[in-house]
Protein backbone atom coordinates (compact mmCIF):
# COMPACT_ATOMS: atom_id res chain seq x y z
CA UNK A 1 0.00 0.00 0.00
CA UNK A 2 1.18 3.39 -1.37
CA UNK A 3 -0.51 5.95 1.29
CA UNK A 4 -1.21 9.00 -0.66
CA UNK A 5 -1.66 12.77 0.81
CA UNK A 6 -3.45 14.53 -2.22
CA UNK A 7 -3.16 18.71 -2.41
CA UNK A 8 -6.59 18.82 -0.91
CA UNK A 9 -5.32 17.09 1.87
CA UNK A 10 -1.99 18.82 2.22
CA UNK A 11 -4.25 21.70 2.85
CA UNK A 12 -6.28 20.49 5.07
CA UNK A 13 -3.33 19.11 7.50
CA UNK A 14 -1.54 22.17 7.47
CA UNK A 15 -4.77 24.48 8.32
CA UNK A 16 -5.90 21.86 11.01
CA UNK A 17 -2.41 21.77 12.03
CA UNK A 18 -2.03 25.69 12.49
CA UNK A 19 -5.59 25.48 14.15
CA UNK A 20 -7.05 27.91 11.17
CA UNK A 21 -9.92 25.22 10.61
CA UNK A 22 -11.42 23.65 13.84
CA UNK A 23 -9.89 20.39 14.86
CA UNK A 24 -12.06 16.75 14.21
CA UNK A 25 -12.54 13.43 14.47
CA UNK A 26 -11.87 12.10 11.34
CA UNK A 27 -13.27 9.19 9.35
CA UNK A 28 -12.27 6.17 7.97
CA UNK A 29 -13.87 4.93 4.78
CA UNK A 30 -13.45 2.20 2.14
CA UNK A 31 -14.33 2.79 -1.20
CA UNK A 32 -15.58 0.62 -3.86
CA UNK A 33 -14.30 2.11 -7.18
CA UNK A 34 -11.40 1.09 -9.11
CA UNK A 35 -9.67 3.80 -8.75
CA UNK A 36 -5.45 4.18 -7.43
CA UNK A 37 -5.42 7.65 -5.48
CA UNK A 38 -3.36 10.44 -6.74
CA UNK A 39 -2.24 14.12 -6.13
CA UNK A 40 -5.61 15.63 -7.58
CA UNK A 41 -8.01 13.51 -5.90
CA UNK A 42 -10.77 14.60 -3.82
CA UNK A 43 -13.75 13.39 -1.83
CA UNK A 44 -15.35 12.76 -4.42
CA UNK A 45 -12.83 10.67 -6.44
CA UNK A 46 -13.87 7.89 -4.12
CA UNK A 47 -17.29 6.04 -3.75
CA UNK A 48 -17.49 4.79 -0.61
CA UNK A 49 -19.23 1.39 -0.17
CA UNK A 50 -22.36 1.29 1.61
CA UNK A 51 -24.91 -1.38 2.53
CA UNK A 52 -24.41 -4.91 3.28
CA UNK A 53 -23.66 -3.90 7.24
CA UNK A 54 -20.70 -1.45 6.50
CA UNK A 55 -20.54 1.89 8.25
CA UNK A 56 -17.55 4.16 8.16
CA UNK A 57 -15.16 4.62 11.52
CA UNK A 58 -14.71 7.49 13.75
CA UNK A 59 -11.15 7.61 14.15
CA UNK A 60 -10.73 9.28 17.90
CA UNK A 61 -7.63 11.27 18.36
CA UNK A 62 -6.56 10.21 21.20
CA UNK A 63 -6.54 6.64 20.44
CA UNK A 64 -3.50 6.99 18.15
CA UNK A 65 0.26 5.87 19.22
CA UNK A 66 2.87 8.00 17.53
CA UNK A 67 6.21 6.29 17.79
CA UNK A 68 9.46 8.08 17.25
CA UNK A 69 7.88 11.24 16.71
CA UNK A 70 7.20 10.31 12.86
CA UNK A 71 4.50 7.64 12.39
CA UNK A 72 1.04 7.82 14.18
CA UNK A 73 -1.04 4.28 13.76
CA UNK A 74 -4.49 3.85 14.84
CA UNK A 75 -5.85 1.04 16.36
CA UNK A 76 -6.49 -1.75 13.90
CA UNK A 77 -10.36 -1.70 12.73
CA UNK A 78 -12.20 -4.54 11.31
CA UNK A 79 -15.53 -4.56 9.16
CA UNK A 80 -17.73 -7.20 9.11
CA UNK A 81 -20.25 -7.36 6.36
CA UNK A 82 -23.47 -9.10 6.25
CA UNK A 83 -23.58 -10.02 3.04
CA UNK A 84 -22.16 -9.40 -0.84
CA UNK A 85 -20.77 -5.79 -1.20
CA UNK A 86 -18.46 -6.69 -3.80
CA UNK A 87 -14.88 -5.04 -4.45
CA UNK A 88 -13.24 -3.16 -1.80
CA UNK A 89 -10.14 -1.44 -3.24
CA UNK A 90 -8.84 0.60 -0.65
CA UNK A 91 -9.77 3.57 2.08
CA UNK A 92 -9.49 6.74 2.54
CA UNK A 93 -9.93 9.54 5.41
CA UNK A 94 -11.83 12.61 5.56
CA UNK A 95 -12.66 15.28 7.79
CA UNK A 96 -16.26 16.20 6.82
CA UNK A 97 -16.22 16.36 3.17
CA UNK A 98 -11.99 16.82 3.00
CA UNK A 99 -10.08 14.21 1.75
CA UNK A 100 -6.95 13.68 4.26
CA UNK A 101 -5.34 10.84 2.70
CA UNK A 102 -6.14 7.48 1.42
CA UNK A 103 -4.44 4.13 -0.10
CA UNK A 104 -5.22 1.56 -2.60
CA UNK A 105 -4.92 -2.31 -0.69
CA UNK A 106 -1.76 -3.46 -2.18
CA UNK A 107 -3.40 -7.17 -2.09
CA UNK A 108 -6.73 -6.00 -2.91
CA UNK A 109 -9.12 -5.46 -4.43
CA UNK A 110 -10.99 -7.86 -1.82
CA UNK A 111 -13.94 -9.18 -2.63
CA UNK A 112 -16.41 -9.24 0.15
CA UNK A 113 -19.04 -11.95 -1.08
CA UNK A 114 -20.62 -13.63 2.28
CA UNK A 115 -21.91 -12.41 4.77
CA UNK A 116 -19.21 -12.53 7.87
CA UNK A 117 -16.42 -11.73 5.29
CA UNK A 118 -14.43 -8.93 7.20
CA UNK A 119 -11.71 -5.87 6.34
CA UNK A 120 -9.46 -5.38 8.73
CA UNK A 121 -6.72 -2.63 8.53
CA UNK A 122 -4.55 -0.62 10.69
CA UNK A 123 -4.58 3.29 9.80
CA UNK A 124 -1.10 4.64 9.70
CA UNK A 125 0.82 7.64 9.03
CA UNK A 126 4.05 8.85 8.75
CA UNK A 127 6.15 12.07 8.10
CA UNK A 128 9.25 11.56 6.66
């Protein structure tokens, strides 16, 4: 997985960073498009997948580790679905309708297609 920080959300960091925006809890999404991210993408590059028992995460600030000063990683989240959503191809995360970041499963896309089939994925990100 190649995680990708688009302009949007180079924009977004740096004004929630310098507190000119109000801070969030952000989301976590999948999406269900074929679709690799890149520098111009936006919200609405990706279609996030919806039905089949998937809901999107609150990612809670203060549930991140950041080791070394350099790499924050959130707990890792798993989705369950109840039934066939299809492809999954990656996930991205938003604040509201920003686009932070977001990367393309390197081993995907998975293919949910029974119900119990489950995601699971550990957000992190690092500053190099």
């Amino acid at each position: 997985m190649t995680l990708i920080v688009p302009d949007e959300g180079k924009v977004f960091l740096i004004k929630r960073s310098l507190n000119i925006i109000s801070v969030e809890d952000l989301r976590l999404r999948l999406y269900t498009n074929d679709v690799t991210p890149a520098q111009n993408s936006v919200f609405s590059t990706f279609t996030e997948a919806s039905g089949f028992g998937y809901s999107g995460v609150t990612l809670v600030g203060s549930s991140y580790t950041v080791v070394s000063g350099v790499t924050a990683s959130y707990p890792q989240q798993t989705f369950t679905f109840s039934g066939a959503l299809g492809k999954v191809y990656g996930y991205f995360v938003t604040g509201g309708v920003t686009l932070g970041w977001a990367e393309r499963f390197t081993n995907g896309p998975y293919n949910v297609a029974n119900s119990g089939d489950q995601i699971k994925l550990t957000p992190t990100m690092g500053v190099k």
